[in-house]
PDB file of N, CA and C in Angstrom:
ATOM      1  N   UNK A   1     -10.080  40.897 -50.268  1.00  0.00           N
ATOM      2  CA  UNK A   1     -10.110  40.501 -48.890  1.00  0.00           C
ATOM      3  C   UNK A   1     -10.733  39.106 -48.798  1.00  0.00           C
ATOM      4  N   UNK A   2     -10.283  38.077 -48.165  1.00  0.00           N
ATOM      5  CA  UNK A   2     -10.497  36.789 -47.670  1.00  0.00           C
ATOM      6  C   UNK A   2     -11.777  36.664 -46.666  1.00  0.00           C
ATOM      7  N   UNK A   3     -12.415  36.044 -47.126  1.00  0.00           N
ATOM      8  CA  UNK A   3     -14.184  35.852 -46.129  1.00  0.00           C
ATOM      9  C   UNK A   3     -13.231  34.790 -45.090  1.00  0.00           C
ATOM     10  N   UNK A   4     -13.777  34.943 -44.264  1.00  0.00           N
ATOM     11  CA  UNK A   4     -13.670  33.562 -42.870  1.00  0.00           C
ATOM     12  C   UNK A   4     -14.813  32.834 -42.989  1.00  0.00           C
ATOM     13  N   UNK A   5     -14.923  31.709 -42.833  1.00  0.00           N
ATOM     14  CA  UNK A   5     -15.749  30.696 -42.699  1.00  0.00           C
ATOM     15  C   UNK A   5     -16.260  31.034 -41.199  1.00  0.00           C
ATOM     16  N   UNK A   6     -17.515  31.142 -41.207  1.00  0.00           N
ATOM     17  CA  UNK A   6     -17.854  31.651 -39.948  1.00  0.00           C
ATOM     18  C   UNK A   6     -18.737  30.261 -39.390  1.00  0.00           C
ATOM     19  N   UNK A   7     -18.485  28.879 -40.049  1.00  0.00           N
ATOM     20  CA  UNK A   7     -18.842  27.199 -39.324  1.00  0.00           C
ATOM     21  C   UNK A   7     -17.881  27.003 -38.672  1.00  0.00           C
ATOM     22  N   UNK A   8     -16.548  27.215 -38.456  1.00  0.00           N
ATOM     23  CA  UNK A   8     -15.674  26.463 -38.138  1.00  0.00           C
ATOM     24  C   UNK A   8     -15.033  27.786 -37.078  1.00  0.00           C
ATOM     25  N   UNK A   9     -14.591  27.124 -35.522  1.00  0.00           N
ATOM     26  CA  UNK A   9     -13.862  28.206 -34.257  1.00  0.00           C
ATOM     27  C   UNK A   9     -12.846  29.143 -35.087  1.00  0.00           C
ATOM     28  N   UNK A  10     -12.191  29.067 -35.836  1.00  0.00           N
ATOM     29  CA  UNK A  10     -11.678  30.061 -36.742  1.00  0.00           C
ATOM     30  C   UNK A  10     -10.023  29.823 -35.921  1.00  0.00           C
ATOM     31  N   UNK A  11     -10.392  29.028 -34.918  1.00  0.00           N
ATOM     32  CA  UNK A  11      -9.189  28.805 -33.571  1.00  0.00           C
ATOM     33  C   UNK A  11      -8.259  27.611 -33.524  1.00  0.00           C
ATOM     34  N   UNK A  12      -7.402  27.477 -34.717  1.00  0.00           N
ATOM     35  CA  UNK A  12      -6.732  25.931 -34.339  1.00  0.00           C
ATOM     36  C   UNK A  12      -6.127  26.012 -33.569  1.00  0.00           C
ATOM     37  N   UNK A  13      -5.128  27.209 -33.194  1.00  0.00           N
ATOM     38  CA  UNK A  13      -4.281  26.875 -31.945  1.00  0.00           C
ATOM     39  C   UNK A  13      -5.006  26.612 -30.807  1.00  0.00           C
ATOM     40  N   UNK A  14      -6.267  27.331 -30.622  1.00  0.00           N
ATOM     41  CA  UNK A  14      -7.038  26.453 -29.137  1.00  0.00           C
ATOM     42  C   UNK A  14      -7.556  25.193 -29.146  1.00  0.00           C
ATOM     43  N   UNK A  15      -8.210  24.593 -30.521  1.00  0.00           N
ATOM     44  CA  UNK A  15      -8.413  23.459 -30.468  1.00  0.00           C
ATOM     45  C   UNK A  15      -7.608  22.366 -30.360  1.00  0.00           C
ATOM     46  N   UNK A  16      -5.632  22.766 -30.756  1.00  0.00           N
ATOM     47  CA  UNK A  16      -4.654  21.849 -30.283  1.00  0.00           C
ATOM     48  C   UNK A  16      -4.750  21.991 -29.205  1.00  0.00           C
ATOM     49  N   UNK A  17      -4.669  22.843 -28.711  1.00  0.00           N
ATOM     50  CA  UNK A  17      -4.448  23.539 -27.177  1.00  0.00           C
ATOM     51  C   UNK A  17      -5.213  22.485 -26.381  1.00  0.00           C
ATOM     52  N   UNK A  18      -6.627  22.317 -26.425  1.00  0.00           N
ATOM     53  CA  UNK A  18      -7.195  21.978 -25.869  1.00  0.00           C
ATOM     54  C   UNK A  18      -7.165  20.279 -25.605  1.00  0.00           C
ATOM     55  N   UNK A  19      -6.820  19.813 -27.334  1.00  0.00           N
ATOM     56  CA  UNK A  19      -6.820  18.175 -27.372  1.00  0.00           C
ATOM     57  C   UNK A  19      -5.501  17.974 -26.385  1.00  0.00           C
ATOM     58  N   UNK A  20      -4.422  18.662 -26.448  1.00  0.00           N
ATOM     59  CA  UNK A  20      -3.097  18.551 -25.750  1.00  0.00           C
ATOM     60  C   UNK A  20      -3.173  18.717 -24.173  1.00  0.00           C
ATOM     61  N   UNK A  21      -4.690  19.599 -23.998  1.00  0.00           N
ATOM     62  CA  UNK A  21      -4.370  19.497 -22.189  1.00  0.00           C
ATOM     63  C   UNK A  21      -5.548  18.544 -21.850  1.00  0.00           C
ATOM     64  N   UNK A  22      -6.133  17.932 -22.829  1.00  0.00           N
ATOM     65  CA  UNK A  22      -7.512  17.036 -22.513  1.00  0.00           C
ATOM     66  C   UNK A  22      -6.105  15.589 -22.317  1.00  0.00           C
ATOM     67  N   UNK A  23      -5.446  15.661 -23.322  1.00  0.00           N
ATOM     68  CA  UNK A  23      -4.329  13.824 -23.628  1.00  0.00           C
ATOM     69  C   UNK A  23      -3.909  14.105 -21.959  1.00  0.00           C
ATOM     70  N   UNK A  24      -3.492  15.393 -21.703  1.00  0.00           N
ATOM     71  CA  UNK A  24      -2.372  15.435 -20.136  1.00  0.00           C
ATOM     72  C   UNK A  24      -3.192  14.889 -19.297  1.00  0.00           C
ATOM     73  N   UNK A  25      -4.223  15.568 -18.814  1.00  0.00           N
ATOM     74  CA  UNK A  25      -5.309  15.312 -17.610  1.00  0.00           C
ATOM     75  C   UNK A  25      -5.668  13.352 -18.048  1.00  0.00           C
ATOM     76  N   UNK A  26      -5.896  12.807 -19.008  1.00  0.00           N
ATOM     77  CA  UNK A  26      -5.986  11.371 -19.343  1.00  0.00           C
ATOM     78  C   UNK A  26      -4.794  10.752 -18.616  1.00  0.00           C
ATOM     79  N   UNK A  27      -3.387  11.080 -19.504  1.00  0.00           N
ATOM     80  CA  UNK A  27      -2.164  10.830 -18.895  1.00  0.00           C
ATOM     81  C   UNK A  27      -2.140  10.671 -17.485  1.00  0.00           C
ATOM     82  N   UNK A  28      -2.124  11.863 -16.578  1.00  0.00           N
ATOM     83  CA  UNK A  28      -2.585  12.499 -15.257  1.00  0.00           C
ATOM     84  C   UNK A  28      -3.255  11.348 -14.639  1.00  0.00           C
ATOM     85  N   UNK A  29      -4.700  11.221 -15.223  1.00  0.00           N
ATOM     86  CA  UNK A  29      -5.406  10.193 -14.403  1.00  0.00           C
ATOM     87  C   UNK A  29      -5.112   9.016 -14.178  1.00  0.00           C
ATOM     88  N   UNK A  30      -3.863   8.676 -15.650  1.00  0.00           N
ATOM     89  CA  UNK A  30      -3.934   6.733 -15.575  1.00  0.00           C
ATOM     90  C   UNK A  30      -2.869   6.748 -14.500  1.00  0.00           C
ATOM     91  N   UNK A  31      -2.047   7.646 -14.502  1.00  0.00           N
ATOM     92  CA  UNK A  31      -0.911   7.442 -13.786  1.00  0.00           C
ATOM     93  C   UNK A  31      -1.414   7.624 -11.912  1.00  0.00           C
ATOM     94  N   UNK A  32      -2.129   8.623 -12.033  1.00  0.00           N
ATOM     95  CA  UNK A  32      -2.503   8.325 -10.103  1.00  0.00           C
ATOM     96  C   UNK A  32      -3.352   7.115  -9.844  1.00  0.00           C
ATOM     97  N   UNK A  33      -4.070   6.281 -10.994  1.00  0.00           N
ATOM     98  CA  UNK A  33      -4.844   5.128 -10.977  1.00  0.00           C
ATOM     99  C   UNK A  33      -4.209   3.864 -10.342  1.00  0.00           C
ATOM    100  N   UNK A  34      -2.990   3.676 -11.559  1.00  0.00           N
ATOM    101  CA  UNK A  34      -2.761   2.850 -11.848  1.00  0.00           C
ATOM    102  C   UNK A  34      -1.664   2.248 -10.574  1.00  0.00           C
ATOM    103  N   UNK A  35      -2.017   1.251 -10.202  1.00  0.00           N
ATOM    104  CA  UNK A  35      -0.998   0.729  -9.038  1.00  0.00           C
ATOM    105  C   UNK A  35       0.373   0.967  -8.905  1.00  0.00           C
ATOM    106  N   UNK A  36       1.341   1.531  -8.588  1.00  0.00           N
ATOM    107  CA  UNK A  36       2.649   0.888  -8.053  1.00  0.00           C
ATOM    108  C   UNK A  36       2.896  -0.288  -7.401  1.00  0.00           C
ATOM    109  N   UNK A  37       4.351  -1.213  -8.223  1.00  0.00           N
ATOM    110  CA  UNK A  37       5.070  -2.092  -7.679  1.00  0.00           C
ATOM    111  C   UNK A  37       5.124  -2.255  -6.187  1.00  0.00           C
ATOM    112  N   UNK A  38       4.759  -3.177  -5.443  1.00  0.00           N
ATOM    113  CA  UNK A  38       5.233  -3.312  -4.163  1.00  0.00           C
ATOM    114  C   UNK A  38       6.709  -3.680  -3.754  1.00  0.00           C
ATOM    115  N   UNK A  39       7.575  -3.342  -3.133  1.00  0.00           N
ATOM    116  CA  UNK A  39       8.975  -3.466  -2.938  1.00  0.00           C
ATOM    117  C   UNK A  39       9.124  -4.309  -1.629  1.00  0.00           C
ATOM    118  N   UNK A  40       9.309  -5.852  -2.110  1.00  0.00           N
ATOM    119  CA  UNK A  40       9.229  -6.574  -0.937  1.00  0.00           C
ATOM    120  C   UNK A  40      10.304  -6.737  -0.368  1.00  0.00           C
ATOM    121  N   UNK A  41      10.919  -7.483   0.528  1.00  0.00           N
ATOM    122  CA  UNK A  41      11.467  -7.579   1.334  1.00  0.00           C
ATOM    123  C   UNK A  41      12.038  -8.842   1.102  1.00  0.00           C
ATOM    124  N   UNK A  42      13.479  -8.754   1.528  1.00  0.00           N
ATOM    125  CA  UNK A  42      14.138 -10.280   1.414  1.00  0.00           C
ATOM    126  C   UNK A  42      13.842 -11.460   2.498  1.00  0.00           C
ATOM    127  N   UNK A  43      14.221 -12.519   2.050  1.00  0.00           N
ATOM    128  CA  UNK A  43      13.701 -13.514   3.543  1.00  0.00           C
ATOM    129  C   UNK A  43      14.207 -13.255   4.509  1.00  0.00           C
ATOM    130  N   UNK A  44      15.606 -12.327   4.476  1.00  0.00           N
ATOM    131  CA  UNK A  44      16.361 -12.746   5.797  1.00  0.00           C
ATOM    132  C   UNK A  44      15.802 -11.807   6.464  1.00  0.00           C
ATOM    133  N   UNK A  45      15.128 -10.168   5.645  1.00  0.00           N
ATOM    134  CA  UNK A  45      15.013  -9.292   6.362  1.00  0.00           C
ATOM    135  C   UNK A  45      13.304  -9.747   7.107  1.00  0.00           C
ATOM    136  N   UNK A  46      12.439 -10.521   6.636  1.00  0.00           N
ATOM    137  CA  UNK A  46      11.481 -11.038   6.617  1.00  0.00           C
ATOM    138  C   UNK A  46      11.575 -12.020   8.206  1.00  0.00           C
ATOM    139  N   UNK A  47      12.556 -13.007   7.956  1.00  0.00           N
ATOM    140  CA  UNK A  47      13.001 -13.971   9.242  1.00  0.00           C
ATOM    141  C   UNK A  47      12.961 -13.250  10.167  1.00  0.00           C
ATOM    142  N   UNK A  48      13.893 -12.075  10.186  1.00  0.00           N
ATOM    143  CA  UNK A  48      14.367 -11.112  10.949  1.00  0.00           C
ATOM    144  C   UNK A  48      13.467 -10.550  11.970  1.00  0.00           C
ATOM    145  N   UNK A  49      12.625  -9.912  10.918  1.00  0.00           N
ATOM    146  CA  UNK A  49      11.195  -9.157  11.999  1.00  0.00           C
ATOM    147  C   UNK A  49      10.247  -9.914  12.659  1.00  0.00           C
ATOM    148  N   UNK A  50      10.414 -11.423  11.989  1.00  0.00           N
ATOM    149  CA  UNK A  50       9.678 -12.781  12.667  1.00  0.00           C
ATOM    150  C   UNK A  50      10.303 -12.530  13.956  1.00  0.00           C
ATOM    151  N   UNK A  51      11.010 -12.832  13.822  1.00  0.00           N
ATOM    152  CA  UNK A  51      11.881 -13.461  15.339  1.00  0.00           C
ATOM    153  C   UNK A  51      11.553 -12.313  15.803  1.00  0.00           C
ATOM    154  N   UNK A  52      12.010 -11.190  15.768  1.00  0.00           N
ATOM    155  CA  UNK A  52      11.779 -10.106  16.971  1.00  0.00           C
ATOM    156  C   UNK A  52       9.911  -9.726  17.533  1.00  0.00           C
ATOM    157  N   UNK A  53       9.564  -9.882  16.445  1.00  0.00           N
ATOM    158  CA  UNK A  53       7.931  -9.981  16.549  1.00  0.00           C
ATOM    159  C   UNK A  53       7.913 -10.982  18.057  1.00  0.00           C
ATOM    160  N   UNK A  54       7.948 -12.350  17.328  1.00  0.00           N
ATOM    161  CA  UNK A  54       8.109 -13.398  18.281  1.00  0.00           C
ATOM    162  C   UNK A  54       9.067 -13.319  19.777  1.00  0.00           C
ATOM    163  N   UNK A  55       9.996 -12.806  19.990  1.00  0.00           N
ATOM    164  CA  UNK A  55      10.686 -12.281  20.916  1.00  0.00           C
ATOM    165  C   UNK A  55       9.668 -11.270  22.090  1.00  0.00           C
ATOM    166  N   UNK A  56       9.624 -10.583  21.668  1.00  0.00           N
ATOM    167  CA  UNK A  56       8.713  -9.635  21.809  1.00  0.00           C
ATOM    168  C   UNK A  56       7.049  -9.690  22.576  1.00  0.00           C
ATOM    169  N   UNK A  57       6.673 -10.751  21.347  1.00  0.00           N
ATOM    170  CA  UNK A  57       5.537 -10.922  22.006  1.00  0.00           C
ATOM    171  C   UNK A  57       5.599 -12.386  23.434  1.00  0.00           C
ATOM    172  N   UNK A  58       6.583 -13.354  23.476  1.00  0.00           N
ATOM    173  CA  UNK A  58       6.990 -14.367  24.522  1.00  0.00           C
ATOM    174  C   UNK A  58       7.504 -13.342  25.886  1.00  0.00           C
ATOM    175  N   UNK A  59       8.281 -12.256  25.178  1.00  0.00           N
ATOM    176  CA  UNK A  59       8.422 -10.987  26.582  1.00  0.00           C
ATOM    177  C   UNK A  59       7.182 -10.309  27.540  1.00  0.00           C
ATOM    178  N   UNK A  60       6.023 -10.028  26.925  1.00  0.00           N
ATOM    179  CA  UNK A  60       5.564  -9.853  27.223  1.00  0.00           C
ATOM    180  C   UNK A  60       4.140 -10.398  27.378  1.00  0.00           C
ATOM    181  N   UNK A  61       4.253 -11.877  26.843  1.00  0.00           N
ATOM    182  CA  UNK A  61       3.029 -12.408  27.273  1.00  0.00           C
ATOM    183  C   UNK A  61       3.673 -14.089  27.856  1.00  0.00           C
ATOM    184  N   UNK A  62       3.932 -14.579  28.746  1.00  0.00           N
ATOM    185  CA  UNK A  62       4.641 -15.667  28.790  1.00  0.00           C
ATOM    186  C   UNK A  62       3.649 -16.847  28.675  1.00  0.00           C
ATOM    187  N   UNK A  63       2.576 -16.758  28.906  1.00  0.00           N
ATOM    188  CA  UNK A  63       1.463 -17.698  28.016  1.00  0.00           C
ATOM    189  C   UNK A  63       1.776 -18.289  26.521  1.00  0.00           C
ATOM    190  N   UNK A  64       2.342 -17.170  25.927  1.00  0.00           N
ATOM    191  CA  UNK A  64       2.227 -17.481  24.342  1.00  0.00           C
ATOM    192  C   UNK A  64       3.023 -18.777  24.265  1.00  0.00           C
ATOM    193  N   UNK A  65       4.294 -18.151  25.319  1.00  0.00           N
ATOM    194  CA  UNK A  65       5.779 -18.910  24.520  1.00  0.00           C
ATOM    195  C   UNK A  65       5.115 -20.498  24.912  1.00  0.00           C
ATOM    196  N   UNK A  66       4.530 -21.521  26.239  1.00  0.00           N
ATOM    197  CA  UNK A  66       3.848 -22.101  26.215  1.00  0.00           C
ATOM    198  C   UNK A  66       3.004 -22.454  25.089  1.00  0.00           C
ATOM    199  N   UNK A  67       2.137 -21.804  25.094  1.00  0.00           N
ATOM    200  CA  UNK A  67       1.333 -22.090  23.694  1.00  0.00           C
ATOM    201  C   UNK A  67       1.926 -22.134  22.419  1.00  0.00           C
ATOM    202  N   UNK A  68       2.973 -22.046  22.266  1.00  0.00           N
ATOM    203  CA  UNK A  68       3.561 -22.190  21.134  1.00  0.00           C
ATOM    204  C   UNK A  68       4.452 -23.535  20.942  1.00  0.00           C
ATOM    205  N   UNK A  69       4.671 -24.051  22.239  1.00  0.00           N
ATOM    206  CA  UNK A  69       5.101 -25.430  22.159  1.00  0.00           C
ATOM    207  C   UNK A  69       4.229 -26.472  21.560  1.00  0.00           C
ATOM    208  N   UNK A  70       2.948 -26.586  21.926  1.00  0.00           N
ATOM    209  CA  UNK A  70       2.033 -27.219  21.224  1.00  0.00           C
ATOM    210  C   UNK A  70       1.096 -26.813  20.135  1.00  0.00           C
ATOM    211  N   UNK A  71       1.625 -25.668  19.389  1.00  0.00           N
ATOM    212  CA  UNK A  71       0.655 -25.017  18.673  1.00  0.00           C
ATOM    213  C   UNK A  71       1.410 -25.596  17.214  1.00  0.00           C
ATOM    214  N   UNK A  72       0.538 -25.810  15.999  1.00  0.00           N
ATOM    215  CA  UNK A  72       0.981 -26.478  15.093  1.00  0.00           C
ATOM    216  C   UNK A  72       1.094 -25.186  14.277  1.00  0.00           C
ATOM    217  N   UNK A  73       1.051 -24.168  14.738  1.00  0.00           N
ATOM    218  CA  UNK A  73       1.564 -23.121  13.495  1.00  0.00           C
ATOM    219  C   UNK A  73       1.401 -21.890  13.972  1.00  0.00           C
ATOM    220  N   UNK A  74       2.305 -20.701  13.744  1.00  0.00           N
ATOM    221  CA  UNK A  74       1.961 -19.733  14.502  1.00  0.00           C
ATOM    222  C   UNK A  74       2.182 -18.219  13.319  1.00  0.00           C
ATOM    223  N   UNK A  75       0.750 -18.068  13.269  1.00  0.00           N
ATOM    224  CA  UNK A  75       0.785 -16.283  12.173  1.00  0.00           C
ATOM    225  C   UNK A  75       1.389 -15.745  12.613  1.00  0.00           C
ATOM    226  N   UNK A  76       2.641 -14.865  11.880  1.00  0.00           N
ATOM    227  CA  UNK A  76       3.229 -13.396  12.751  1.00  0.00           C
ATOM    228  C   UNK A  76       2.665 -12.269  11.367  1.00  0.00           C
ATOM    229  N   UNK A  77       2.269 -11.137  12.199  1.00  0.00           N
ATOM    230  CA  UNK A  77       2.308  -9.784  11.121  1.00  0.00           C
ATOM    231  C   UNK A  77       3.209  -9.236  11.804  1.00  0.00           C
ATOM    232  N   UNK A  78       4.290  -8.965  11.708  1.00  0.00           N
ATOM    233  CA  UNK A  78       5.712  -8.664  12.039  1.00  0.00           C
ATOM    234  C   UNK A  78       5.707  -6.813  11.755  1.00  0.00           C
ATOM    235  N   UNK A  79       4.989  -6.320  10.876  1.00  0.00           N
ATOM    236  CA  UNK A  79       4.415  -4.852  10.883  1.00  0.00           C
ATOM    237  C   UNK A  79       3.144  -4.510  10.384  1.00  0.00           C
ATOM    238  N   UNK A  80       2.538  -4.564  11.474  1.00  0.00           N
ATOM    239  CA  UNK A  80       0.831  -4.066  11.111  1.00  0.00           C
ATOM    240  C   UNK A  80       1.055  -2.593  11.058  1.00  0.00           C
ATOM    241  N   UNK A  81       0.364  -2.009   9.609  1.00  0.00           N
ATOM    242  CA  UNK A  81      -0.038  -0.432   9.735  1.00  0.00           C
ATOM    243  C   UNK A  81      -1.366  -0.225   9.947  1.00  0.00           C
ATOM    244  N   UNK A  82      -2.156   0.515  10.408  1.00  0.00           N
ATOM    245  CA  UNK A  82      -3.430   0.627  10.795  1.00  0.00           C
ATOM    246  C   UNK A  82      -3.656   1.805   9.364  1.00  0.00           C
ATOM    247  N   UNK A  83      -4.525   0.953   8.998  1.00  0.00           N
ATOM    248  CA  UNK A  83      -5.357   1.890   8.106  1.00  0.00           C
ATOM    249  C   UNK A  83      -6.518   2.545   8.494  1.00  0.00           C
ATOM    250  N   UNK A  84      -7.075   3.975   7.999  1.00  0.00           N
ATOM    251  CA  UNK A  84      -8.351   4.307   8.045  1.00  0.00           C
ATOM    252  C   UNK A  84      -8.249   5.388   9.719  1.00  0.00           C
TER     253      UNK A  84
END
């Protein structure tokens, strides 16, 4: 009859077991970490939401469209999401 080494888990299949679901959960983590690509937008579709932004806001504020005759530059965020 064969003695067992009674130093060593006597368990390789759990100790693969274990290195194999320790690599997943690593895997797991880099991947919810790690950024996704942003998917931008073409100019025209970009122009596009300008102008209606701008449309939009001269509709309902007729100050602006004024102020925009002499204004040397004008920010649009054409889609603000509210975070938080």
């Amino acid at each position: 009859m064969m003695k067992r080494d009674r130093t060593s888990t006597g368990f390789p299949e759990f100790r693969l077991f274990s290195v194999v679901v320790f690599l997943c959960a690593i895997l797991l983590a880099a991947g919810i970490v790690m950024p996704r690509p942003a998917i931008a937008e073409t100019a025209a579709e970009i122009d596009r939401d300008v102008d209606s932004a701008l449309l939009k806001l001269y509709a309902s504020t007729p100050a602006a469209k004024e102020l925009s005759k002499v204004a040397l530059g004008i920010l649009v965020f054409p889609d603000v999401v509210k975070a938080g």
